[in-house]
N, C-alpha and C. Protein backbone atom coordinates (compact mmCIF):
# COMPACT_ATOMS: atom_id res chain seq x y z
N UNK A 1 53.46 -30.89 136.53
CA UNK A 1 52.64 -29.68 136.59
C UNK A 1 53.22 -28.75 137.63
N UNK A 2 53.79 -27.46 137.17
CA UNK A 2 54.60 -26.62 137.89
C UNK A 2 53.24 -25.67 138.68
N UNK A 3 53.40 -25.36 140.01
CA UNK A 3 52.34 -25.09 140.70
C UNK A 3 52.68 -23.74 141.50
N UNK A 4 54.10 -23.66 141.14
CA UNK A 4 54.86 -22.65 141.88
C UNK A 4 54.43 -21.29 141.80
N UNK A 5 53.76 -20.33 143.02
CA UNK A 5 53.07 -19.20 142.74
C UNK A 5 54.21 -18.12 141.53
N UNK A 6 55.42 -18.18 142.23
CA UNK A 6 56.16 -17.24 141.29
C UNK A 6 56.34 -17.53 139.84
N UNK A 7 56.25 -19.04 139.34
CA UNK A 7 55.97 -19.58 137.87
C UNK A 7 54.64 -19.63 137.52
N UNK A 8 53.69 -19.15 138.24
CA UNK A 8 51.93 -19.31 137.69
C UNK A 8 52.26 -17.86 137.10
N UNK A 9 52.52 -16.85 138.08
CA UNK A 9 52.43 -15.33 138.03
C UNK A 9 53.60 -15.05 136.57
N UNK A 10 54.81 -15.95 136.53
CA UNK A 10 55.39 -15.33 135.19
C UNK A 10 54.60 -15.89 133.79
N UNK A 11 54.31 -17.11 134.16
CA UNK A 11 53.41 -17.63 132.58
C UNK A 11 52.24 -16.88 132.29
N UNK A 12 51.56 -15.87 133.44
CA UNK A 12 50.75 -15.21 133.44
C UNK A 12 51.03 -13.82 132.36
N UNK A 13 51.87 -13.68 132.82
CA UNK A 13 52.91 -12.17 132.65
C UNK A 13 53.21 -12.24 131.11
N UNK A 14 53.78 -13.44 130.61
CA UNK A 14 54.08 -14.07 129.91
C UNK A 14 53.09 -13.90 128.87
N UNK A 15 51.98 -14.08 128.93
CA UNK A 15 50.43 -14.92 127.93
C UNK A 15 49.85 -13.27 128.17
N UNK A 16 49.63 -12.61 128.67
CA UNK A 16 49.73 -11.44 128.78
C UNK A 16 49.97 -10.06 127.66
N UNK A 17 51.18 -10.84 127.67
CA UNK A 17 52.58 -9.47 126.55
C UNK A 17 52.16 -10.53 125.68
N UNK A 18 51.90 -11.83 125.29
CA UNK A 18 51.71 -12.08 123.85
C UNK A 18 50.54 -11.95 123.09
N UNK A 19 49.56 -11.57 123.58
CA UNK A 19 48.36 -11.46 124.04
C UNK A 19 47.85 -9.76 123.37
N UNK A 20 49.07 -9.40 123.93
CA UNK A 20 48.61 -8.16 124.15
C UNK A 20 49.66 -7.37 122.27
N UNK A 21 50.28 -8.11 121.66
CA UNK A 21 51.22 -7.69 120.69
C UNK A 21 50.15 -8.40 119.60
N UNK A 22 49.84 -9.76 119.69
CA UNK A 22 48.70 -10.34 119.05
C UNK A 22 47.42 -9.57 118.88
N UNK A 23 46.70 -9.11 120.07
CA UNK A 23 45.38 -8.25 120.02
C UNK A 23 46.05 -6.98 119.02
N UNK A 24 47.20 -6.11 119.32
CA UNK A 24 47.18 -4.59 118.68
C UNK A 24 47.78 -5.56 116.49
N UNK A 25 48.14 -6.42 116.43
CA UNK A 25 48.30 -7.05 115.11
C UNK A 25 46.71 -7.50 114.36
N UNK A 26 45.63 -7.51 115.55
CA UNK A 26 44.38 -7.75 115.16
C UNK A 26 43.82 -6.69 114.68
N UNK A 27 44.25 -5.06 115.75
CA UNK A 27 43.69 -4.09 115.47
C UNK A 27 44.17 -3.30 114.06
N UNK A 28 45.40 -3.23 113.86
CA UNK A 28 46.27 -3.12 112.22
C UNK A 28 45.35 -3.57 111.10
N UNK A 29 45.20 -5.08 111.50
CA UNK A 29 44.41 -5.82 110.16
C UNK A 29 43.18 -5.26 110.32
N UNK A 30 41.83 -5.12 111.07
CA UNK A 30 41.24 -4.83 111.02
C UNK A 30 41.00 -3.41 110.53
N UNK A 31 41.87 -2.70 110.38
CA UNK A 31 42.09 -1.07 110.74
C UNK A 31 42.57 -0.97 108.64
N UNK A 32 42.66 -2.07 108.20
CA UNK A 32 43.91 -1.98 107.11
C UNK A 32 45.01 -1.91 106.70
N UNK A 33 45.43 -1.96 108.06
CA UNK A 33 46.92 -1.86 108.00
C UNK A 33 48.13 -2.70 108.80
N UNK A 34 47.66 -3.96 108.00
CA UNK A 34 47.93 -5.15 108.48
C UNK A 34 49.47 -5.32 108.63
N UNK A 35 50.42 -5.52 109.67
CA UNK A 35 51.58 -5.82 109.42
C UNK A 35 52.33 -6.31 109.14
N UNK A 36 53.50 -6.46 108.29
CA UNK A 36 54.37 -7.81 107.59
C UNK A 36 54.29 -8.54 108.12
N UNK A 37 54.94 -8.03 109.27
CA UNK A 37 55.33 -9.78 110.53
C UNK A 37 54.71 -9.74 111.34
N UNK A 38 53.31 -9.66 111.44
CA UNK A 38 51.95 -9.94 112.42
C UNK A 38 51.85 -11.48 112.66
N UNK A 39 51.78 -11.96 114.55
CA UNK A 39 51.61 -12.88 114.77
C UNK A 39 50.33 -13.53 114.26
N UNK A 40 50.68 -14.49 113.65
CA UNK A 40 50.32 -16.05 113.15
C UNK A 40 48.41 -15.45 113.79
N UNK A 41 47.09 -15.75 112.78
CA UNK A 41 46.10 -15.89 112.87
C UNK A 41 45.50 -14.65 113.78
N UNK A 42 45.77 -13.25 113.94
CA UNK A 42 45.96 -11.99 114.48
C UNK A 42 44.85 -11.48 113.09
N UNK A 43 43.84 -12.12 113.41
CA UNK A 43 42.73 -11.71 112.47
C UNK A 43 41.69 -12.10 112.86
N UNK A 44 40.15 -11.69 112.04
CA UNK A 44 38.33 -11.64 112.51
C UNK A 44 38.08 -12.90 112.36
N UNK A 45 37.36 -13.17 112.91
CA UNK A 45 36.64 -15.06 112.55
C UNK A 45 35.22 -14.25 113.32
N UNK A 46 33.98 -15.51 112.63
CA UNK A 46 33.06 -14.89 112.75
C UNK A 46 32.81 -16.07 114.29
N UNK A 47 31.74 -15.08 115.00
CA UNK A 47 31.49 -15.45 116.22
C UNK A 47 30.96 -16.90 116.53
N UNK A 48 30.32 -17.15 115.68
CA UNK A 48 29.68 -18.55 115.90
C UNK A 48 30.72 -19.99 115.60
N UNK A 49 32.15 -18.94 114.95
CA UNK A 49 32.75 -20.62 115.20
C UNK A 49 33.37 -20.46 116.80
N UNK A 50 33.39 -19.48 117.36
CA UNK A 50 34.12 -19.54 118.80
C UNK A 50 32.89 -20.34 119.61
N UNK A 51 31.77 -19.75 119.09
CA UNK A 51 30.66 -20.72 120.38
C UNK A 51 30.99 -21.80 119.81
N UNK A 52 30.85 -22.30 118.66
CA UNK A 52 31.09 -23.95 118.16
C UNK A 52 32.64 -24.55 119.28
N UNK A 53 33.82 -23.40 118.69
CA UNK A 53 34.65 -24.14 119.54
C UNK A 53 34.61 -24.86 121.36
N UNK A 54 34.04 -23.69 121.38
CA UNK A 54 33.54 -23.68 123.12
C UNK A 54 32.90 -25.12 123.44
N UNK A 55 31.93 -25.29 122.67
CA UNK A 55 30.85 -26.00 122.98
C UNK A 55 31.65 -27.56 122.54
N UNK A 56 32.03 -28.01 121.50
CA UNK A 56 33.24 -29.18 120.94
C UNK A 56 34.53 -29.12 122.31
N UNK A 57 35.18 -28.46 122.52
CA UNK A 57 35.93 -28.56 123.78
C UNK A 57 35.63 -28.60 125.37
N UNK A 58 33.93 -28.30 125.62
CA UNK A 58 33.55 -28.44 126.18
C UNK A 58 33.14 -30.38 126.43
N UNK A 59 32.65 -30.51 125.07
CA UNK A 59 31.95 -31.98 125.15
C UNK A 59 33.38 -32.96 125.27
N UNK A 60 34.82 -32.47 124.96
CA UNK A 60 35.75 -32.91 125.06
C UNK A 60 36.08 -33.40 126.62
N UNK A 61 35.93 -32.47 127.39
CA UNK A 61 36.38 -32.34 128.96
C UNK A 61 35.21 -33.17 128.98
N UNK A 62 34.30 -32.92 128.78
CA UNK A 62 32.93 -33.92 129.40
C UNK A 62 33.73 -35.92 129.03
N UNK A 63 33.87 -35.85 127.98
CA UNK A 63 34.54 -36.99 127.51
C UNK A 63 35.67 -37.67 128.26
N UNK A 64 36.35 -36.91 128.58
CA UNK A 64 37.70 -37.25 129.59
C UNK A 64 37.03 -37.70 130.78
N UNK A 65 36.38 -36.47 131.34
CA UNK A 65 36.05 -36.77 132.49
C UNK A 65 35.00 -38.27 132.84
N UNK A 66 34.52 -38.77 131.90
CA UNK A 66 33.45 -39.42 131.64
C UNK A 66 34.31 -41.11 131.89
N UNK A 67 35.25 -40.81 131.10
CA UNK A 67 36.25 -42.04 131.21
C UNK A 67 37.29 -42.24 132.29
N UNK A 68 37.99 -41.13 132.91
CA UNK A 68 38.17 -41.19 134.37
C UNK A 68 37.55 -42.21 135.19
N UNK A 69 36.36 -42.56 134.75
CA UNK A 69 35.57 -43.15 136.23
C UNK A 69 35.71 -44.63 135.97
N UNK A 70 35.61 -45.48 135.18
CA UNK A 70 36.10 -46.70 134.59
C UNK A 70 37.29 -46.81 135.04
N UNK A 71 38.27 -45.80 134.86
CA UNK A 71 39.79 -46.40 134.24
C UNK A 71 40.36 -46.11 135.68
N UNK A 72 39.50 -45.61 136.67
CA UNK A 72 40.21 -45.31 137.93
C UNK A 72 40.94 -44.57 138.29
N UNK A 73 40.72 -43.29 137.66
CA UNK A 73 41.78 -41.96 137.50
C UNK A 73 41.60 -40.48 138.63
N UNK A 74 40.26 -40.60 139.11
CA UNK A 74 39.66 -39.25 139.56
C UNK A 74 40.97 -39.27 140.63
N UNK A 75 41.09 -40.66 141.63
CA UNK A 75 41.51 -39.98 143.00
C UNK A 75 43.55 -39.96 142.35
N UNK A 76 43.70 -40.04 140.95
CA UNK A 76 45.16 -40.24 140.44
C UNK A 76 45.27 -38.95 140.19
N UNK A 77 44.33 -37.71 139.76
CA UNK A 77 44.20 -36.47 139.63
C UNK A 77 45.26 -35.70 140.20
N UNK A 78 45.99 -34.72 139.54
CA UNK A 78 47.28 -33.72 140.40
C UNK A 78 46.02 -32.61 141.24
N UNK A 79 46.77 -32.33 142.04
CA UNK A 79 46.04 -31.22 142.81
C UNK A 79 46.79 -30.09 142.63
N UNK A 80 45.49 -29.06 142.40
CA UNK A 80 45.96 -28.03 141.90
C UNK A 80 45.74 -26.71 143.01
N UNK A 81 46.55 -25.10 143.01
CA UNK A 81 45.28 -23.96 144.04
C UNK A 81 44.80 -23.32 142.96
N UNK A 82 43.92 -23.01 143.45
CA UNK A 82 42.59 -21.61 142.51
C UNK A 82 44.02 -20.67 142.22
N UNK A 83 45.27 -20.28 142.57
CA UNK A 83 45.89 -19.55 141.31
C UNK A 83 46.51 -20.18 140.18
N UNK A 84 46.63 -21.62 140.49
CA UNK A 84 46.59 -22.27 138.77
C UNK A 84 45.48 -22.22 137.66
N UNK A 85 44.56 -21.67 138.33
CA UNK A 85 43.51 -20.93 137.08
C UNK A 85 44.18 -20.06 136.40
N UNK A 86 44.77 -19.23 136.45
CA UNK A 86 45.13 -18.17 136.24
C UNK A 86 46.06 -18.50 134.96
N UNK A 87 47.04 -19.36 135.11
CA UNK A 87 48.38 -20.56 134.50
C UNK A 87 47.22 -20.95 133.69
N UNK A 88 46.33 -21.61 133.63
CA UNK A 88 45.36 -22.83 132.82
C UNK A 88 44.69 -21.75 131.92
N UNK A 89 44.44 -20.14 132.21
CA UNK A 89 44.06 -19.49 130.72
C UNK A 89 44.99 -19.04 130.17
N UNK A 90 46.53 -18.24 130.91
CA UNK A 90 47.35 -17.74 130.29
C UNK A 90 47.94 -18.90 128.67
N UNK A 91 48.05 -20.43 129.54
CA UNK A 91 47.87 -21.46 128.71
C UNK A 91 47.28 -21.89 127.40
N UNK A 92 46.07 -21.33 127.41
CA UNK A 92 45.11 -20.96 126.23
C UNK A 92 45.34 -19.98 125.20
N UNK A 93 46.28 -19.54 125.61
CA UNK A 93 47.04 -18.10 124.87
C UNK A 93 48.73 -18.30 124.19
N UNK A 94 49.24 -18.78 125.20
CA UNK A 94 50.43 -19.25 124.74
C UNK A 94 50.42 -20.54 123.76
N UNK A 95 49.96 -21.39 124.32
CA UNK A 95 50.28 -22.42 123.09
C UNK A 95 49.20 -22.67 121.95
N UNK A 96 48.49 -21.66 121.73
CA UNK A 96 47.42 -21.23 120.15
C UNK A 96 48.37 -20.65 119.79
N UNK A 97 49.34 -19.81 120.04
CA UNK A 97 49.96 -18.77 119.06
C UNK A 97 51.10 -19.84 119.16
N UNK A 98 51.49 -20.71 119.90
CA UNK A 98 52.79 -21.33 119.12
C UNK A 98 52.94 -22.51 118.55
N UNK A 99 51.46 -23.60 119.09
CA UNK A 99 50.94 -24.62 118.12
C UNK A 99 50.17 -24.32 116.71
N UNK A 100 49.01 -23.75 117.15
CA UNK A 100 47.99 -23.81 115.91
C UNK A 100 48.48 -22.05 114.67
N UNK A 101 49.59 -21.23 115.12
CA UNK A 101 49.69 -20.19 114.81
C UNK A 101 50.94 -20.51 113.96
N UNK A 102 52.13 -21.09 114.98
CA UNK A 102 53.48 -21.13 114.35
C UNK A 102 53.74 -22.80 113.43
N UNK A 103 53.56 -23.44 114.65
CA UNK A 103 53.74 -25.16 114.28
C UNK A 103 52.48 -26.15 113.12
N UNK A 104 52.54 -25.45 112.05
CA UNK A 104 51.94 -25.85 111.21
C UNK A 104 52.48 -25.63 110.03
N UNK A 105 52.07 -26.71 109.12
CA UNK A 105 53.30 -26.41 107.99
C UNK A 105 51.58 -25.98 106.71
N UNK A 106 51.98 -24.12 106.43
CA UNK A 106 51.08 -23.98 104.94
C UNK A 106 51.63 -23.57 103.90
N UNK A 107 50.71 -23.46 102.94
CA UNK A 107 50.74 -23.13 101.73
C UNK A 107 51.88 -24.03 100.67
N UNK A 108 51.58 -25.26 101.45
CA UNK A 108 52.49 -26.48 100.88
C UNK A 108 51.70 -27.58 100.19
N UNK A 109 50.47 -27.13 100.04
CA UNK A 109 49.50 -28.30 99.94
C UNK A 109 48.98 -28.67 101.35
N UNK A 110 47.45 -29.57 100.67
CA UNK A 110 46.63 -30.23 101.73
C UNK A 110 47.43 -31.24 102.98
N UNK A 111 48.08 -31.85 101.86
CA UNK A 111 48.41 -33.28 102.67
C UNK A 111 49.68 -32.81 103.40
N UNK A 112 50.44 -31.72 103.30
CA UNK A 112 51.33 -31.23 104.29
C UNK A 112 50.67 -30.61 105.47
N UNK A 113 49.72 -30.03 104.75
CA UNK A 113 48.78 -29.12 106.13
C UNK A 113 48.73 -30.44 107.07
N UNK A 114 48.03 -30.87 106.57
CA UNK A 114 47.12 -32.71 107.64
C UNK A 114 48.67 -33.38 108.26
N UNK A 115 49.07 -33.61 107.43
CA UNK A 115 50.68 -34.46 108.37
C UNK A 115 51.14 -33.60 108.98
N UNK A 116 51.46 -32.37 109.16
CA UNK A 116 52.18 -31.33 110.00
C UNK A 116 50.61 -31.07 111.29
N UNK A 117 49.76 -31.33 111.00
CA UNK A 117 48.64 -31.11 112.09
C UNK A 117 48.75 -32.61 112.80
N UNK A 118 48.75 -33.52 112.33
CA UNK A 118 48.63 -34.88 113.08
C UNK A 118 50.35 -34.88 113.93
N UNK A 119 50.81 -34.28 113.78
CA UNK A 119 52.55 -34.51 114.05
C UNK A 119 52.84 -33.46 114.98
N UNK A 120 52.43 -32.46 114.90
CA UNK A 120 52.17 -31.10 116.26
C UNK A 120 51.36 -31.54 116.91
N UNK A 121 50.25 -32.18 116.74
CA UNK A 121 49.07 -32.72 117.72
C UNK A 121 49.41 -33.70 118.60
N UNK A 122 50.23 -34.72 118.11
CA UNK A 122 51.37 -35.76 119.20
C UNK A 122 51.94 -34.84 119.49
N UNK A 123 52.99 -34.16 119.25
CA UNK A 123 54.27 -33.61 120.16
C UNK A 123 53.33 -32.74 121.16
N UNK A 124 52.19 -31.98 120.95
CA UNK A 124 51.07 -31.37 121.23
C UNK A 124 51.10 -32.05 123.19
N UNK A 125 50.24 -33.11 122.50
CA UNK A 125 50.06 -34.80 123.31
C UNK A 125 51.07 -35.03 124.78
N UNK A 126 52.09 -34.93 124.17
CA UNK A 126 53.28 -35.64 124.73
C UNK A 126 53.78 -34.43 125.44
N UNK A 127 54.10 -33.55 125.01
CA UNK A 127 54.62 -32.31 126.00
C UNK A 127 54.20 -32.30 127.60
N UNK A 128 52.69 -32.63 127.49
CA UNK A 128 52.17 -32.68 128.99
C UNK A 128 52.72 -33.84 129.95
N UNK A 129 53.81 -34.41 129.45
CA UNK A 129 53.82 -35.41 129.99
C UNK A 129 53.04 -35.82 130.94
N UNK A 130 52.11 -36.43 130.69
CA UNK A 130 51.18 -37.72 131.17
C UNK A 130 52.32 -38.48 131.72
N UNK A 131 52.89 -39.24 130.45
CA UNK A 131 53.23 -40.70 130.84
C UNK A 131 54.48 -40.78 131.09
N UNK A 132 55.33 -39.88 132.37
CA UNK A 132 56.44 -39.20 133.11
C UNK A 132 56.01 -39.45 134.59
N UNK A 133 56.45 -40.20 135.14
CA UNK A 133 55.89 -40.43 136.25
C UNK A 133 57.60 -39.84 137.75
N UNK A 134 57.74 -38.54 137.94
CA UNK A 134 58.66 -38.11 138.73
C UNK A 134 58.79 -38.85 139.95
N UNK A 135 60.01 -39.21 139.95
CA UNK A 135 60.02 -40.16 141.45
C UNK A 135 61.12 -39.91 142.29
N UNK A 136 61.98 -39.17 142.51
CA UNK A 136 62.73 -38.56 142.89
C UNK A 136 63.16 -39.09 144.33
N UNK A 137 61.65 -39.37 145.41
CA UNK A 137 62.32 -40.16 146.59
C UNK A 137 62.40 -41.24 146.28
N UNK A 138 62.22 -41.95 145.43
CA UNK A 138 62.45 -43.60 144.93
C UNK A 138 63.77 -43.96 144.49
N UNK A 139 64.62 -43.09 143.89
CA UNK A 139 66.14 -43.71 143.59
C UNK A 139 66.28 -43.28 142.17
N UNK A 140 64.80 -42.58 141.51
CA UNK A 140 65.11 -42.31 140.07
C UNK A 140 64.17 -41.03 139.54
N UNK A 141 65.24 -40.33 138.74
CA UNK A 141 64.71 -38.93 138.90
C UNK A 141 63.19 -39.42 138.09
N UNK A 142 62.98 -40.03 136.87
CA UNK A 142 61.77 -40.40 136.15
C UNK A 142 61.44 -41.81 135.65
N UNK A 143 59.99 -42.09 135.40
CA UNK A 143 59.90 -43.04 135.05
C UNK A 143 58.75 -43.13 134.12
N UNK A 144 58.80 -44.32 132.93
CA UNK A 144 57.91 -43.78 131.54
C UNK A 144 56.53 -44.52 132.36
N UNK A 145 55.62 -44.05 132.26
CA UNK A 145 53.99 -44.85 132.20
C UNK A 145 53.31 -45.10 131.36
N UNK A 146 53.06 -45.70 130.54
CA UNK A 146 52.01 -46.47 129.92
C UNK A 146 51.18 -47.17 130.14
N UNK A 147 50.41 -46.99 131.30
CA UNK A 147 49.04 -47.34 131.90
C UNK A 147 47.67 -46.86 130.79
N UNK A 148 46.95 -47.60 131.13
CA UNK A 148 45.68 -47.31 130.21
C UNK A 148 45.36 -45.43 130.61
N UNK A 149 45.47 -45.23 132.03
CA UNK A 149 45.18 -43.61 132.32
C UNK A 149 46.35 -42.83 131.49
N UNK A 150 47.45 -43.10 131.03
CA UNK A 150 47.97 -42.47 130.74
C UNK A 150 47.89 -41.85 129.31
N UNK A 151 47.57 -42.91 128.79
CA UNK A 151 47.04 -43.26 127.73
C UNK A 151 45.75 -42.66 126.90
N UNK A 152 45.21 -42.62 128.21
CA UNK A 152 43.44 -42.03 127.74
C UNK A 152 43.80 -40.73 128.06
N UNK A 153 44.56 -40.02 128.83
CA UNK A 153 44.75 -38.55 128.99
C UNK A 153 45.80 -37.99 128.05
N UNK A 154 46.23 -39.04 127.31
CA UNK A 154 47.25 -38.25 126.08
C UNK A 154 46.80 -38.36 125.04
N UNK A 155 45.63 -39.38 125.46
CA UNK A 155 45.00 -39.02 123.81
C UNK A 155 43.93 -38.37 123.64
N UNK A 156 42.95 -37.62 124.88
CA UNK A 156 42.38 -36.97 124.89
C UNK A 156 43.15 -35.63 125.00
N UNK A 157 44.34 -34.97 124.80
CA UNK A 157 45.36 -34.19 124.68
C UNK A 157 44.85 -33.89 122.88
N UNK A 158 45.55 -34.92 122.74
CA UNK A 158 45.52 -35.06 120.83
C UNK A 158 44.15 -34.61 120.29
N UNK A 159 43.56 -35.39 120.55
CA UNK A 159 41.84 -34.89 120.50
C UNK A 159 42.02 -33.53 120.55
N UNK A 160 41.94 -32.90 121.85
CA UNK A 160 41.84 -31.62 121.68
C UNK A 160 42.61 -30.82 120.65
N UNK A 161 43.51 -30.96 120.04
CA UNK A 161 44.77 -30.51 119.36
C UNK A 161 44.15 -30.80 118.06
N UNK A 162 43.66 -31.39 117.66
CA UNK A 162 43.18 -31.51 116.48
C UNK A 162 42.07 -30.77 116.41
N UNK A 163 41.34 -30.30 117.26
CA UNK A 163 40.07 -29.79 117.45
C UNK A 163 40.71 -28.21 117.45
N UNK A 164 41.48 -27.80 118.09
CA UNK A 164 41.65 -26.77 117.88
C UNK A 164 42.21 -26.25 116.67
N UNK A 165 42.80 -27.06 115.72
CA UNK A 165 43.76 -26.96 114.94
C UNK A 165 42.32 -27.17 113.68
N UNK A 166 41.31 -27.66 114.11
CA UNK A 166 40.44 -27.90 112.58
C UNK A 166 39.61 -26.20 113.14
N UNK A 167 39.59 -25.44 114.14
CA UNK A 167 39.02 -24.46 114.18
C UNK A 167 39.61 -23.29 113.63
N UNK A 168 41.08 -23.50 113.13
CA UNK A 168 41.54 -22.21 112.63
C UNK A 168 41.74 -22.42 111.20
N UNK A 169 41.08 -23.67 110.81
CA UNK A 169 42.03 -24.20 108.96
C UNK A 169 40.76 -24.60 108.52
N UNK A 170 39.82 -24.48 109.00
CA UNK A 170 38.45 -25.44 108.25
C UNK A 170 38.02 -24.15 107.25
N UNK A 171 36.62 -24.45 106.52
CA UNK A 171 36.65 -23.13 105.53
C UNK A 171 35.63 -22.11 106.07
N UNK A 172 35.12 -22.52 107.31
CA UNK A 172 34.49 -21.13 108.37
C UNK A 172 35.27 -20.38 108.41
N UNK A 173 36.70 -20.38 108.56
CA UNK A 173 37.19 -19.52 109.32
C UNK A 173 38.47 -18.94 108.23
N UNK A 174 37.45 -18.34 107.50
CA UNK A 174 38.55 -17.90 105.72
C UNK A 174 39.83 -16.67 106.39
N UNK A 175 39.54 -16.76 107.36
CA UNK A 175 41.05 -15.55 107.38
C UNK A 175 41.53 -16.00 109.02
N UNK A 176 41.63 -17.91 108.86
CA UNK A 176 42.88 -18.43 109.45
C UNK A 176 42.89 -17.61 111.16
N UNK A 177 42.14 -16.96 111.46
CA UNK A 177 41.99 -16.34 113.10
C UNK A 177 41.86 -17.44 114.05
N UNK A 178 42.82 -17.17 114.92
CA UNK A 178 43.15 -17.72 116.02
C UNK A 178 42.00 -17.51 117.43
N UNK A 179 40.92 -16.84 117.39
CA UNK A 179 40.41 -16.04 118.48
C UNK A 179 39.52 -17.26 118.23
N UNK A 180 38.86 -18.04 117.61
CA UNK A 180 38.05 -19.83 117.78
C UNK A 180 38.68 -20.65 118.65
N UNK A 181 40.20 -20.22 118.04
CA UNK A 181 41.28 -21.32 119.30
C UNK A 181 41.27 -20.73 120.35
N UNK A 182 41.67 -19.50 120.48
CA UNK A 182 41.87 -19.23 122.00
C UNK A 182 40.26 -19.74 123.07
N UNK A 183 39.27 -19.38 122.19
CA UNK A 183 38.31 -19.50 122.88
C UNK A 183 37.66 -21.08 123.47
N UNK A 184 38.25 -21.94 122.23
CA UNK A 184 37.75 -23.09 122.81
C UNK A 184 38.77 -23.43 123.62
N UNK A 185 40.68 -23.42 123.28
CA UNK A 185 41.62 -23.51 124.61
C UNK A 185 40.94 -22.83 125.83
N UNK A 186 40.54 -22.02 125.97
CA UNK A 186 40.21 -21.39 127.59
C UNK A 186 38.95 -22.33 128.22
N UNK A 187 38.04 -22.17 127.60
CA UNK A 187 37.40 -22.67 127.93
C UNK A 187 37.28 -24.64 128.11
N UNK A 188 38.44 -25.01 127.14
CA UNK A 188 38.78 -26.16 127.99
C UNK A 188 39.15 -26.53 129.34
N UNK A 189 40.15 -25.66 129.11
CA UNK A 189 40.76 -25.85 130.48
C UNK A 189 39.85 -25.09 131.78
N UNK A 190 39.23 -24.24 131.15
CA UNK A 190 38.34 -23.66 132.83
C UNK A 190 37.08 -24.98 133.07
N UNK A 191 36.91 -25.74 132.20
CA UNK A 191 36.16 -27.05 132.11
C UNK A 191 36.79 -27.86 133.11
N UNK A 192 38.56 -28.43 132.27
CA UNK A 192 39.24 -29.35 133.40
C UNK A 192 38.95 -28.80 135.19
N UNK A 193 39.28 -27.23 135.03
CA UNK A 193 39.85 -26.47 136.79
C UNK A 193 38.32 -26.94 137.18
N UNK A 194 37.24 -26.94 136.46
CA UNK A 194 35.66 -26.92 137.13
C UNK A 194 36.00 -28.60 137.77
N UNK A 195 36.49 -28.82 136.81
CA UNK A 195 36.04 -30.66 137.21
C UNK A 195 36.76 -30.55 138.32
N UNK A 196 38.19 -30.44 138.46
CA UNK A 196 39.27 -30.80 139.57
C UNK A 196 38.62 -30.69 140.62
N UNK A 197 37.57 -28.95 140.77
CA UNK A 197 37.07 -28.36 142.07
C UNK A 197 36.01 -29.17 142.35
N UNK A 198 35.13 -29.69 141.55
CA UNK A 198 34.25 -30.89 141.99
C UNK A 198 34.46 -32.18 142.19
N UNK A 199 35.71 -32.69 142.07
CA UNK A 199 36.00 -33.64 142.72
C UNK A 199 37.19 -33.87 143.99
N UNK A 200 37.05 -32.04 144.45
CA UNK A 200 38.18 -32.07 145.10
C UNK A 200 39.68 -32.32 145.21
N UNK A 201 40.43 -31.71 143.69
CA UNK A 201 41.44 -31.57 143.45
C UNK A 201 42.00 -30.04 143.55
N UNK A 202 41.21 -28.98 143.92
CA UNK A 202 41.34 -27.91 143.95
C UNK A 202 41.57 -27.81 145.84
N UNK A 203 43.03 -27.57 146.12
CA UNK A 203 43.31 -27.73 147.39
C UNK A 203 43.66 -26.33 147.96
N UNK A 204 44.10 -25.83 147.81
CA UNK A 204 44.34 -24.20 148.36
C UNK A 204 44.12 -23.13 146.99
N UNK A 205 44.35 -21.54 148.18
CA UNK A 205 44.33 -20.65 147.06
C UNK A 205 46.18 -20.26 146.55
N UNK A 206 46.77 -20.44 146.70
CA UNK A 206 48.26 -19.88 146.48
C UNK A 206 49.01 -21.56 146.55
């Protein structure tokens, strides 16, 4: 987890400009004048699947956090500052438009949709490396983990990934809009930053 103020501020910058090319591709379609090559789900969804998403990614973080306490994970927690908030929504933005927007395979049939969603949802999973354990003063730049914590936080990864991925393809959401995902991504993660700060993983501001 990169914590570095000058890498929070570019992924910021970053989620931002895509953000911001995505919203004016929303305003086109909405307007009628939708563009050829308009980013991936840059369309209306009706409001009540974003509270649904909210509320399902919400009970998600509740879930994680719930199992933390068994498996002995709270005080294993990375510590984060209040400007990795900032990184944790830009986050919510960037990888909806390049998981649930780009990395999906349609109009190939059902059962391609579902295997290309279960198969982005691992690589999804795994990207965060969890189970990468950096050791650098030990003699070795990395090392794999497969501990039960590692385990329960990559697959509550997946979980989420599927959850976001059934909010833009289910048949609520007939014109495929991404703004369910962004909303339940943000609000995941401002869930995780809540938890960190209540259990005292939230250590400085910068």
């Amino acid at each position: 987890m990169n914590t570095n103020p000058l890498t929070i501020l570019a992924s910021v910058v970053i989620a931002i400009y895509i953000f911001r090319l995505w919203h004016s591709d929303l305003t086109a379609f909405q307007a009628g004048n939708a563009a050829t090559h308009a980013l991936p789900g840059a369309t209306p969804s009706p409001p009540r699947l974003s509270i649904l998403g909210i509320l399902g990614a919400l009970l998600l973080v509740g879930l994680e956090s719930a199992g933390e306490y068994p498996l002995e994970l709270v005080e294993k927690q990375s510590d984060v500052s209040a400007l990795y908030l900032l990184a944790m929504v830009g986050a919510g933005i960037i990888e909806e438009v390049v998981f649930r927007g780009y990395l999906v395979v349609e109009r190939r049939g059902r059962s391609a949709l579902v295997g290309s969603i279960m198969g982005f949802s691992l690589l999804f999973a795994l990207i965060h490396f969890h189970w990468i354990r950096w050791k650098p003063a030990e003699g070795s730049l990395l090392e794999i983990d497969l501990s039960a914590g590692t385990i329960w936080w990559t697959g509550i990864l997946f979980l989420n990934s599927l959850w976001f991925y059934w909010l833009r393809f289910n048949s609520g959401n007939p014109n495929r809009s991404l703004i369910p995902c962004f909303a339940a991504h943000i609000a995941s993660n401002l869930g995780v930053f809540a938890v960190k700060l209540v259990q005292g993983h939230v250590v400085s501001w910068v």
